[in-house]
PDB file of N, CA and C in Angstrom:
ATOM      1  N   UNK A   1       0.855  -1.180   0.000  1.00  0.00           N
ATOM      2  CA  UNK A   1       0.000   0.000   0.000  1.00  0.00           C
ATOM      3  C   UNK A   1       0.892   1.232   0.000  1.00  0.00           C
ATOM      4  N   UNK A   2       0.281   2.408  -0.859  1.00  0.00           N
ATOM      5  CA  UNK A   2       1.355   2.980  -1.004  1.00  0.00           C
ATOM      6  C   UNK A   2       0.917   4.315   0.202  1.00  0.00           C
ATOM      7  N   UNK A   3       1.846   4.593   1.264  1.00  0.00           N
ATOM      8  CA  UNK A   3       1.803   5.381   2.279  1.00  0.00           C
ATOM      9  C   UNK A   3       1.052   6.609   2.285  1.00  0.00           C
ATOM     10  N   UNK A   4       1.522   7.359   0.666  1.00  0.00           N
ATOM     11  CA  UNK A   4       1.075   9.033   0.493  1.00  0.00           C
ATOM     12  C   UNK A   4      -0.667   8.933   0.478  1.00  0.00           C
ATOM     13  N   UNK A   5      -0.940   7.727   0.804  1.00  0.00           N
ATOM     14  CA  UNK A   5      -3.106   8.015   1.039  1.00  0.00           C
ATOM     15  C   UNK A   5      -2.934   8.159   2.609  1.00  0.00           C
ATOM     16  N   UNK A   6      -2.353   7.864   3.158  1.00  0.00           N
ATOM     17  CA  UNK A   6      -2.080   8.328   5.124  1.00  0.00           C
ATOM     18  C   UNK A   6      -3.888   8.066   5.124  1.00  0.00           C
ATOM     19  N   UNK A   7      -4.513   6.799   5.174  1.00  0.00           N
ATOM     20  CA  UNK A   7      -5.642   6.682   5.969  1.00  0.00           C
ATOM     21  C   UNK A   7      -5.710   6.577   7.446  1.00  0.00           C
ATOM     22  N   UNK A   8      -6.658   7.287   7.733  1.00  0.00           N
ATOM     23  CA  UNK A   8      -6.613   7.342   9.197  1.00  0.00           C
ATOM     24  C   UNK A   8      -8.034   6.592   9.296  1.00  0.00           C
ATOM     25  N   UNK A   9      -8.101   6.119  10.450  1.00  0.00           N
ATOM     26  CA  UNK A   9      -9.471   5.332  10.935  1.00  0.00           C
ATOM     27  C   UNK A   9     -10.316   6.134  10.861  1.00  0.00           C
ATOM     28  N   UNK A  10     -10.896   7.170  11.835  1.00  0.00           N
ATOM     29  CA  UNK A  10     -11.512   8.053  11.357  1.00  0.00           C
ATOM     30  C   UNK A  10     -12.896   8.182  10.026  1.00  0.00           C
ATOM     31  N   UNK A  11     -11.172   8.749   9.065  1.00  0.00           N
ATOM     32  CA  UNK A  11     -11.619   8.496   7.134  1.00  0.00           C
ATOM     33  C   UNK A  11     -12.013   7.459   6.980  1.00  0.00           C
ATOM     34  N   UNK A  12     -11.172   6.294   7.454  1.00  0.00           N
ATOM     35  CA  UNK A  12     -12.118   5.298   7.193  1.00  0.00           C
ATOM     36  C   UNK A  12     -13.404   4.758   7.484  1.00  0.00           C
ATOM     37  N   UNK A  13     -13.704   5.338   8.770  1.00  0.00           N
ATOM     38  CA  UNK A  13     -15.395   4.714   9.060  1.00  0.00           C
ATOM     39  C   UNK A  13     -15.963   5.769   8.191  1.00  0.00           C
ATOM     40  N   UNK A  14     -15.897   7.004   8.218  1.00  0.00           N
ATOM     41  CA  UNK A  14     -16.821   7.597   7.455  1.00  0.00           C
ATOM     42  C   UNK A  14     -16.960   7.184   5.881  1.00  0.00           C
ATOM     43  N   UNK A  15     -15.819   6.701   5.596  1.00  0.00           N
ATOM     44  CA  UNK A  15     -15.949   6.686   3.658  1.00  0.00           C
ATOM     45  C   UNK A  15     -17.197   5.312   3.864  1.00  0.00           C
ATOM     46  N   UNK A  16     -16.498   4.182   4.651  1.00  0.00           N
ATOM     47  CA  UNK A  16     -17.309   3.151   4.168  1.00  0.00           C
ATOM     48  C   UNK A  16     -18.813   3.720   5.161  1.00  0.00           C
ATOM     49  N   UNK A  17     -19.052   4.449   5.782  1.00  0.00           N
ATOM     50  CA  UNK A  17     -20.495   4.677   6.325  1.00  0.00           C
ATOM     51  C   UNK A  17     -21.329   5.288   4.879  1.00  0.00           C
ATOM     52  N   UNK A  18     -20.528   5.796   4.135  1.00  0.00           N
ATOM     53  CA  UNK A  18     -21.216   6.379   2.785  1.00  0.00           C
ATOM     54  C   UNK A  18     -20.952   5.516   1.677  1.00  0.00           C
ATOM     55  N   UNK A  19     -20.459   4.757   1.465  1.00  0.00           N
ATOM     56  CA  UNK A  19     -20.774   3.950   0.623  1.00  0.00           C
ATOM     57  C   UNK A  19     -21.605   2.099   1.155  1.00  0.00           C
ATOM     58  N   UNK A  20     -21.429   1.540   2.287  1.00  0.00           N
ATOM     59  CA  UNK A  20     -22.218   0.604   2.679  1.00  0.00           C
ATOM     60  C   UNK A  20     -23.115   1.125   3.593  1.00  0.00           C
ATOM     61  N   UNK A  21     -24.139   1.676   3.503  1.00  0.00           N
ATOM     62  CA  UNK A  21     -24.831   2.846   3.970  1.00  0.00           C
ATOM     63  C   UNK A  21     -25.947   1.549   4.819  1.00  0.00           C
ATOM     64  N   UNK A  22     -26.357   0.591   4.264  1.00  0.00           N
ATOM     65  CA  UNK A  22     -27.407  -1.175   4.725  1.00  0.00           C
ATOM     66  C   UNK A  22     -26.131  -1.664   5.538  1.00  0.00           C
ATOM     67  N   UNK A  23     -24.957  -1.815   5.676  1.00  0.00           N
ATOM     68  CA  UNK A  23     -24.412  -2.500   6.385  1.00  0.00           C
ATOM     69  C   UNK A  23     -23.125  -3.244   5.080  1.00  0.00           C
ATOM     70  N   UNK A  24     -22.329  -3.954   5.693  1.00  0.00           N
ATOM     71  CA  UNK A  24     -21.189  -4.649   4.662  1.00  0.00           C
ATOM     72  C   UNK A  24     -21.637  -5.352   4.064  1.00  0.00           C
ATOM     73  N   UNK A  25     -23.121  -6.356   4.511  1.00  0.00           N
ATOM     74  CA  UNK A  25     -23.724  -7.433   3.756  1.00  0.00           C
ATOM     75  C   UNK A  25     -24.174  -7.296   2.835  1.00  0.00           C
ATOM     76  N   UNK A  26     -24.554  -5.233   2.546  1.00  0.00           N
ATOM     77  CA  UNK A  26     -25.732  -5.220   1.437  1.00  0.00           C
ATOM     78  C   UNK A  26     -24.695  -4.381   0.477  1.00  0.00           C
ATOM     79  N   UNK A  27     -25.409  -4.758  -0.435  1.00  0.00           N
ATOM     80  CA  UNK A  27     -24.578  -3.864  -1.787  1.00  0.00           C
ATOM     81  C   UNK A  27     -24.465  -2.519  -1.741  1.00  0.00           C
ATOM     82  N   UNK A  28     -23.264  -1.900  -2.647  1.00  0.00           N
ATOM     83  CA  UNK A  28     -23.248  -0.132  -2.841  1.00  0.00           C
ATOM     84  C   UNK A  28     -23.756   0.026  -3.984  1.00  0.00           C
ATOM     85  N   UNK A  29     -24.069   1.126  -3.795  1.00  0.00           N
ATOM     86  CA  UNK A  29     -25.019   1.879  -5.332  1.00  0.00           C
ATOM     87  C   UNK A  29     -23.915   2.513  -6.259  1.00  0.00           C
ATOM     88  N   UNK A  30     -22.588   2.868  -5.585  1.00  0.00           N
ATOM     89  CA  UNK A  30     -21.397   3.287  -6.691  1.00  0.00           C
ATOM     90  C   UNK A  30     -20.228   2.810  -6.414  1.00  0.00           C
ATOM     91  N   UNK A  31     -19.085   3.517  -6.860  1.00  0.00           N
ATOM     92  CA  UNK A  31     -18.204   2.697  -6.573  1.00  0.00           C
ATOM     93  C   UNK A  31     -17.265   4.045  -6.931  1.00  0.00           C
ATOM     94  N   UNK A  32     -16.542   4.547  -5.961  1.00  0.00           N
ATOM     95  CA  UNK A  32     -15.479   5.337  -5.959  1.00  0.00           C
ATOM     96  C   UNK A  32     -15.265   5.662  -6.901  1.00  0.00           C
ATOM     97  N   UNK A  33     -14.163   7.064  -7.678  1.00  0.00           N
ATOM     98  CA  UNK A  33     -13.394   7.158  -8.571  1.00  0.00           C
ATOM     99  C   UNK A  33     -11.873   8.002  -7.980  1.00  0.00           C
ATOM    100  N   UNK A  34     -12.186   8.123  -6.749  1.00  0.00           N
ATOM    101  CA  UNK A  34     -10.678   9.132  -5.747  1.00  0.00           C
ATOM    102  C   UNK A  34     -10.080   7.912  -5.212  1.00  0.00           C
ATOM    103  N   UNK A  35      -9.241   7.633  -5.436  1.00  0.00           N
ATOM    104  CA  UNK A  35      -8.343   6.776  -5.067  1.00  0.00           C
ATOM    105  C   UNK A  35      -7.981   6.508  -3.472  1.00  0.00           C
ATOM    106  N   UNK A  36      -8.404   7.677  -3.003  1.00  0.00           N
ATOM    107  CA  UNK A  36      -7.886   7.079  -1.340  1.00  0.00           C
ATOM    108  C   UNK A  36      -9.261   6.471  -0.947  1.00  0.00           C
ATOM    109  N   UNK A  37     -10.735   7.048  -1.513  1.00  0.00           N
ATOM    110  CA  UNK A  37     -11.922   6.344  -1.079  1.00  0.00           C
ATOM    111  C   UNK A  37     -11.987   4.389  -1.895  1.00  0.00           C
ATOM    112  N   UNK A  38     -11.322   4.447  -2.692  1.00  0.00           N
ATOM    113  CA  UNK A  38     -11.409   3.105  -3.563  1.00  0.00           C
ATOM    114  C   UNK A  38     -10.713   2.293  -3.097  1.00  0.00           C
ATOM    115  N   UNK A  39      -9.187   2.341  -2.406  1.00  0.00           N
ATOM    116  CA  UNK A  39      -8.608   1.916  -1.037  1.00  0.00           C
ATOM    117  C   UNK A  39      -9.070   1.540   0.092  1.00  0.00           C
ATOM    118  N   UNK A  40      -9.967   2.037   0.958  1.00  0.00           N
ATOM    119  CA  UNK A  40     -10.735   1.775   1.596  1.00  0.00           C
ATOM    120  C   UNK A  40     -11.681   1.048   1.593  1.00  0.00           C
ATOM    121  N   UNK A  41     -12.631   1.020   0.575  1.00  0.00           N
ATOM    122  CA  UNK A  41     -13.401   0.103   0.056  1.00  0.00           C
ATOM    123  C   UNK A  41     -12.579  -1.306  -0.493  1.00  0.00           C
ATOM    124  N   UNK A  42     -11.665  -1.298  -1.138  1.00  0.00           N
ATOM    125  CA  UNK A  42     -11.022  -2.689  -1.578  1.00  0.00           C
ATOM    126  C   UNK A  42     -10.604  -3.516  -0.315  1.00  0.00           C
ATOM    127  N   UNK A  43     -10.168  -2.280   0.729  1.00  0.00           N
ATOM    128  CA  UNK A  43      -9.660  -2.829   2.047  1.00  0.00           C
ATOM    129  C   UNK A  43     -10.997  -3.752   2.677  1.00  0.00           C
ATOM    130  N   UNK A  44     -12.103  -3.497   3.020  1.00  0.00           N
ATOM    131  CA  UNK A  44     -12.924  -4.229   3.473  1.00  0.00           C
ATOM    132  C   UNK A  44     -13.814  -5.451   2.590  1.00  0.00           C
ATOM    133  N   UNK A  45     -13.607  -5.000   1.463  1.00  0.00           N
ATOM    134  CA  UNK A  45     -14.207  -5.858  -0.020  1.00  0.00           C
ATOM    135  C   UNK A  45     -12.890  -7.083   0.295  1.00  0.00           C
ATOM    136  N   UNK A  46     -11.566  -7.052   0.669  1.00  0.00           N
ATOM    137  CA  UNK A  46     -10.803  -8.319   0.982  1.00  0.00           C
ATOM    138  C   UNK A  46     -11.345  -8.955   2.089  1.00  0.00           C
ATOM    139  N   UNK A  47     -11.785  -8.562   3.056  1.00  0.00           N
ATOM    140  CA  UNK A  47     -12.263  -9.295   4.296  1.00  0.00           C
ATOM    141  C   UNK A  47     -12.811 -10.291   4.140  1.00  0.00           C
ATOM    142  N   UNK A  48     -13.594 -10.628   2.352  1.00  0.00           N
ATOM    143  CA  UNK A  48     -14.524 -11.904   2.228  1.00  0.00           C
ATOM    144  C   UNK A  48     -13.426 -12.982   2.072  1.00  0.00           C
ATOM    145  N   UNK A  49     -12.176 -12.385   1.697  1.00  0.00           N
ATOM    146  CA  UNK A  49     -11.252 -13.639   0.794  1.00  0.00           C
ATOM    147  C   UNK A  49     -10.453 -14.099   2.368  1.00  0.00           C
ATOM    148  N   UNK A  50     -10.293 -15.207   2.056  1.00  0.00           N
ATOM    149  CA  UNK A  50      -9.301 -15.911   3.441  1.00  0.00           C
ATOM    150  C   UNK A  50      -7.801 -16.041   2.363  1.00  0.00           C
ATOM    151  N   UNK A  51      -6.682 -16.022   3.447  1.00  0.00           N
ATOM    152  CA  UNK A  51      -5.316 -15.876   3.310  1.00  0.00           C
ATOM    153  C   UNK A  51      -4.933 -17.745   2.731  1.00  0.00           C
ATOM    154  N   UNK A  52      -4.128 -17.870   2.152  1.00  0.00           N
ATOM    155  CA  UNK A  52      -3.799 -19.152   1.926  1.00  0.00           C
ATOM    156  C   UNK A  52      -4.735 -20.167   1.050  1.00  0.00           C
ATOM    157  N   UNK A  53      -5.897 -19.551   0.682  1.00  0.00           N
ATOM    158  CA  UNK A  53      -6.921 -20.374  -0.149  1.00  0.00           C
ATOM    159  C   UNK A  53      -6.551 -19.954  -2.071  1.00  0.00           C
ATOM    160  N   UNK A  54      -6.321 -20.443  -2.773  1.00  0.00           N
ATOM    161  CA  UNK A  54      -6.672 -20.212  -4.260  1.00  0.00           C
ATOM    162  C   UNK A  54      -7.703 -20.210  -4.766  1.00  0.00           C
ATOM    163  N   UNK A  55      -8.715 -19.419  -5.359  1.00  0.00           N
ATOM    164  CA  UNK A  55     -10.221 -18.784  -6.169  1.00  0.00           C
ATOM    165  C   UNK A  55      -9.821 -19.076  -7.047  1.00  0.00           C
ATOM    166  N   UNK A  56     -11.247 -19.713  -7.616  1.00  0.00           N
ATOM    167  CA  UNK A  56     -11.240 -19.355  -9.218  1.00  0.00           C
ATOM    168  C   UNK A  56     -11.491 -18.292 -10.070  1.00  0.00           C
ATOM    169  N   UNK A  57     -11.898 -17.659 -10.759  1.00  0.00           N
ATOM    170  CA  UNK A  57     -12.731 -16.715 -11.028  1.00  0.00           C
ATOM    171  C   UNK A  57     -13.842 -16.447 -10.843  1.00  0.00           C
ATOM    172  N   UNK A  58     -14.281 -17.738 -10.971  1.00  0.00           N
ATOM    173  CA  UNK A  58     -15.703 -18.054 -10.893  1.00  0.00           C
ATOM    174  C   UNK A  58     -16.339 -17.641  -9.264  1.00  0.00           C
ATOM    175  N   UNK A  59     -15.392 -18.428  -8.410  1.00  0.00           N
ATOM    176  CA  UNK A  59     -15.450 -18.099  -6.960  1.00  0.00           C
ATOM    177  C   UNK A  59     -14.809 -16.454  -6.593  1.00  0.00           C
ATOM    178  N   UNK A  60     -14.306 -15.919  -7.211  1.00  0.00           N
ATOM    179  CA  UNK A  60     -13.522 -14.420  -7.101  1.00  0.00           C
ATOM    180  C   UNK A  60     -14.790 -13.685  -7.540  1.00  0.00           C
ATOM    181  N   UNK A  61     -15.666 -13.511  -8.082  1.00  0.00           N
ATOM    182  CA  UNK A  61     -16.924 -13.631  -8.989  1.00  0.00           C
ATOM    183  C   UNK A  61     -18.178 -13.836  -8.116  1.00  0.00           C
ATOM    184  N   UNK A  62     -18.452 -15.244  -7.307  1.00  0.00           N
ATOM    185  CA  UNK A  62     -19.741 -15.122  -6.401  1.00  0.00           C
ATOM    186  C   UNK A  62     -19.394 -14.167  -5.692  1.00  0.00           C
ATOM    187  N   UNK A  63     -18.384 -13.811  -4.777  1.00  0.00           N
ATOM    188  CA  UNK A  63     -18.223 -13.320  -3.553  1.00  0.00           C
ATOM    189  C   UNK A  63     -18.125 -11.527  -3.885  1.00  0.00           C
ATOM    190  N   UNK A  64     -17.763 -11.119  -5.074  1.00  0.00           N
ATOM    191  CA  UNK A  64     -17.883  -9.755  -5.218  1.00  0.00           C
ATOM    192  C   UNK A  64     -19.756  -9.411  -6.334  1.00  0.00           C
ATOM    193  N   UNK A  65     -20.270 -10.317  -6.308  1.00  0.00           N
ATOM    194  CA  UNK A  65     -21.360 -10.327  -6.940  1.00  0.00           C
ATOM    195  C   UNK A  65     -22.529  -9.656  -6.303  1.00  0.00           C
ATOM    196  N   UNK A  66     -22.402  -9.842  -4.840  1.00  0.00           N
ATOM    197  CA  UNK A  66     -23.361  -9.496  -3.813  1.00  0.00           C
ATOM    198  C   UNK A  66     -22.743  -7.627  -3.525  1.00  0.00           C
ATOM    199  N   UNK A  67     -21.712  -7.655  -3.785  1.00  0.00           N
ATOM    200  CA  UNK A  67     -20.633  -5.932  -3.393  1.00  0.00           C
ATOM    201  C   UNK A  67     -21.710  -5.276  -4.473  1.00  0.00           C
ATOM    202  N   UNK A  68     -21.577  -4.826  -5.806  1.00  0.00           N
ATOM    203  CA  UNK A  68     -21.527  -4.412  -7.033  1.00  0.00           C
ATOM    204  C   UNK A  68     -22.034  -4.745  -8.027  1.00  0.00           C
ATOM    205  N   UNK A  69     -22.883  -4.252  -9.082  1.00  0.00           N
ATOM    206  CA  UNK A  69     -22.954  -4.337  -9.995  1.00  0.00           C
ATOM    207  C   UNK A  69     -22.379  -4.924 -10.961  1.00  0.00           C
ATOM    208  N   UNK A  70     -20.872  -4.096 -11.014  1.00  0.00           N
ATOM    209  CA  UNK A  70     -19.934  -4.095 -11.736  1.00  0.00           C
ATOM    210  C   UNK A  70     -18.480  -5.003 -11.011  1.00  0.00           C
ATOM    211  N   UNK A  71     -19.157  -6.167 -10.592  1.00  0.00           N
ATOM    212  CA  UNK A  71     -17.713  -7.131 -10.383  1.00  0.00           C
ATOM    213  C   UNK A  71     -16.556  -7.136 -10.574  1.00  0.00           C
ATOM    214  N   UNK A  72     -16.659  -6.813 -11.923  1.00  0.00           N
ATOM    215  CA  UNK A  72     -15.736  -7.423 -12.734  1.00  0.00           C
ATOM    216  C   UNK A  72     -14.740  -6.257 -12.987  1.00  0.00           C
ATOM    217  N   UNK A  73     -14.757  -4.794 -12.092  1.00  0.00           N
ATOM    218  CA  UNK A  73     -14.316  -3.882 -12.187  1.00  0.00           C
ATOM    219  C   UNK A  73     -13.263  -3.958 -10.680  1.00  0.00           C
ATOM    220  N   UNK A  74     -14.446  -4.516  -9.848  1.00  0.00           N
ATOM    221  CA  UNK A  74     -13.767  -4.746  -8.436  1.00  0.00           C
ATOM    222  C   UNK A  74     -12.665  -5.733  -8.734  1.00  0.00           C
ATOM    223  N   UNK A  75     -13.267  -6.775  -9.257  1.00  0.00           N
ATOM    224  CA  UNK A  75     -12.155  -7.785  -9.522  1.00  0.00           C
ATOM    225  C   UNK A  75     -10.767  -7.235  -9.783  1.00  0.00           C
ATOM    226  N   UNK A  76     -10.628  -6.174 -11.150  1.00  0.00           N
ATOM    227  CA  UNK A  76     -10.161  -6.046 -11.739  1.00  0.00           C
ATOM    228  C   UNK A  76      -8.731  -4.447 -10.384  1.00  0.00           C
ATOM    229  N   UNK A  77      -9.740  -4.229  -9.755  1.00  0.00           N
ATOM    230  CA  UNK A  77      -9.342  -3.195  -9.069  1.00  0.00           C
ATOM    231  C   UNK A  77      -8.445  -4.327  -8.179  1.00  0.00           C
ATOM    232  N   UNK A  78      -8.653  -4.868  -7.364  1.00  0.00           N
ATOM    233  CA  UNK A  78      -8.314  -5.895  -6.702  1.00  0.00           C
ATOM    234  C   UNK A  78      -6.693  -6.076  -7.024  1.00  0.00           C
ATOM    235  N   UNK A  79      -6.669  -6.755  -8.158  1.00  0.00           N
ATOM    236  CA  UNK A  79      -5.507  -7.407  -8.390  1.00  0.00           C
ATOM    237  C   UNK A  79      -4.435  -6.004  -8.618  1.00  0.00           C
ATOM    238  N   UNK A  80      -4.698  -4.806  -9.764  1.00  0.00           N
ATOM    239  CA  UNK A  80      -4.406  -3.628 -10.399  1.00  0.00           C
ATOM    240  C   UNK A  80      -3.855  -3.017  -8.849  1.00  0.00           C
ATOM    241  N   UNK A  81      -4.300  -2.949  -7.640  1.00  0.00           N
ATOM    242  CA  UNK A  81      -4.387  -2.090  -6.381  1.00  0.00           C
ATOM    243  C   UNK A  81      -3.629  -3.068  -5.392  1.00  0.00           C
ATOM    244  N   UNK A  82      -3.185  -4.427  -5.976  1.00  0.00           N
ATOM    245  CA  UNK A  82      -2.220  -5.236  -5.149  1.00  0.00           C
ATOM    246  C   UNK A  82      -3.146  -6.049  -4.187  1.00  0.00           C
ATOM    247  N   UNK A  83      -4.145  -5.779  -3.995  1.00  0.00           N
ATOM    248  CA  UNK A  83      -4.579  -6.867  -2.564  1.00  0.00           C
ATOM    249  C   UNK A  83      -4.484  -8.279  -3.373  1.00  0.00           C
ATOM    250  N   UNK A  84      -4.871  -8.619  -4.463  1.00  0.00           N
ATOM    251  CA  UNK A  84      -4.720  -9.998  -4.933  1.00  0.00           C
ATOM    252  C   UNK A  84      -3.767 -10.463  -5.842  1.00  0.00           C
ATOM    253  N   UNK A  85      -3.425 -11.269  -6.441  1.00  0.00           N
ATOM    254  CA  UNK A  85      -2.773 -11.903  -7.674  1.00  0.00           C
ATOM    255  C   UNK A  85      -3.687 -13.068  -8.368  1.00  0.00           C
ATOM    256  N   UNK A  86      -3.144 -13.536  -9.347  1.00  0.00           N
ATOM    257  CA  UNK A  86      -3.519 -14.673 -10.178  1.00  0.00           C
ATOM    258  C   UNK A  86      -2.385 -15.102 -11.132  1.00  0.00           C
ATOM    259  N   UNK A  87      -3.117 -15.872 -11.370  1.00  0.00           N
ATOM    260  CA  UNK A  87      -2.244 -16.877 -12.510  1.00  0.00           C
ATOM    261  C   UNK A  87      -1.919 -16.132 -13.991  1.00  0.00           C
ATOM    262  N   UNK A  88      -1.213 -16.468 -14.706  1.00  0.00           N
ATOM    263  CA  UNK A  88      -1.283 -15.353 -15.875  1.00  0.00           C
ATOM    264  C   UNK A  88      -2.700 -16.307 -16.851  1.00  0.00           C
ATOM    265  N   UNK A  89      -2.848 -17.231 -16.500  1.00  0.00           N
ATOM    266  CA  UNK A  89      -4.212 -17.495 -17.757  1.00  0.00           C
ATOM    267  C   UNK A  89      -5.482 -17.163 -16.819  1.00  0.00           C
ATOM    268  N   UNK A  90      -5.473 -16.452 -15.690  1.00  0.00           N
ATOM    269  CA  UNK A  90      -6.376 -16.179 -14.823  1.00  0.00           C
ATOM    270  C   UNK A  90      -7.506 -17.211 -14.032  1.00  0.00           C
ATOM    271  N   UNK A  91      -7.080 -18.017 -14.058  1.00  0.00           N
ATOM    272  CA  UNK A  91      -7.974 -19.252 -13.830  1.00  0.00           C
ATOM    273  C   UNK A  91      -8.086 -19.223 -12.464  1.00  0.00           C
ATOM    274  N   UNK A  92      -6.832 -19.277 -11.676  1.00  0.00           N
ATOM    275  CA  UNK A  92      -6.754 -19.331  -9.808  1.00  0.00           C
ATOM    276  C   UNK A  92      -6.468 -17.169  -9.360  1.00  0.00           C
ATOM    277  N   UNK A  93      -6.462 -17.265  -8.252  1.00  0.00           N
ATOM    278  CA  UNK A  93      -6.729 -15.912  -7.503  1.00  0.00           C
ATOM    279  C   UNK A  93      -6.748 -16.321  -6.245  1.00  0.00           C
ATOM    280  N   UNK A  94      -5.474 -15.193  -5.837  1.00  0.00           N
ATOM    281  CA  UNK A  94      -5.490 -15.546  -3.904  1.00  0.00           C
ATOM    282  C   UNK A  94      -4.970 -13.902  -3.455  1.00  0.00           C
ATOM    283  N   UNK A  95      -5.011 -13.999  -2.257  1.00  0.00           N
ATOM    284  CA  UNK A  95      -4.666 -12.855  -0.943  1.00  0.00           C
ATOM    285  C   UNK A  95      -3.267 -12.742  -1.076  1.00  0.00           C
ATOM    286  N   UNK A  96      -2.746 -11.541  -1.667  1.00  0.00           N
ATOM    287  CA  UNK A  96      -1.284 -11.324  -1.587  1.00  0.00           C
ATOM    288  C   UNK A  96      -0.781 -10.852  -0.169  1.00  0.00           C
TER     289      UNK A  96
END
């Protein structure tokens, strides 16, 4: 993570109080475009994945399905923003 976003707890309850506004279980209606709020959100959007397990896509896929609309953006944020990796033919996905 790169330091110069200096999140403080604080920022953080408030960003995610405005974007999971139902609670973590229920979906957001948008999805960031400021980079220190999209951080924050990816930060708790990892909480579903456990450390040491390999996803498929498919399974990388149910679990951000219930977040978003647009999955496949989170997904994509995910790996792009470092919390995850994969395989280069994308098939497996785990917790960096």
């Amino acid at each position: 993570m790169d330091k110069r976003y200096g999140i403080k707890p604080e920022d953080k309850e408030k960003v995610l109080a405005s974007y999971f506004k139902d609670g973590f279980d229920q979906p957001i209606q948008t999805f960031p475009s400021k980079e220190k709020r999209k951080i924050i959100l990816l930060q708790q959007i990892m909480t579903r994945f456990e450390k040491e397990i390999n996803y498929t896509e498919k399974q990388v896929n149910e679990l951000l399905k219930p977040i978003y609309v647009d999955y496949v953006s989170i997904r994509r944020y995910l790996i792009e923003y470092g919390f995850m990796d994969r395989t280069s033919d994308c098939t497996l996905y785990w917790v960096k």
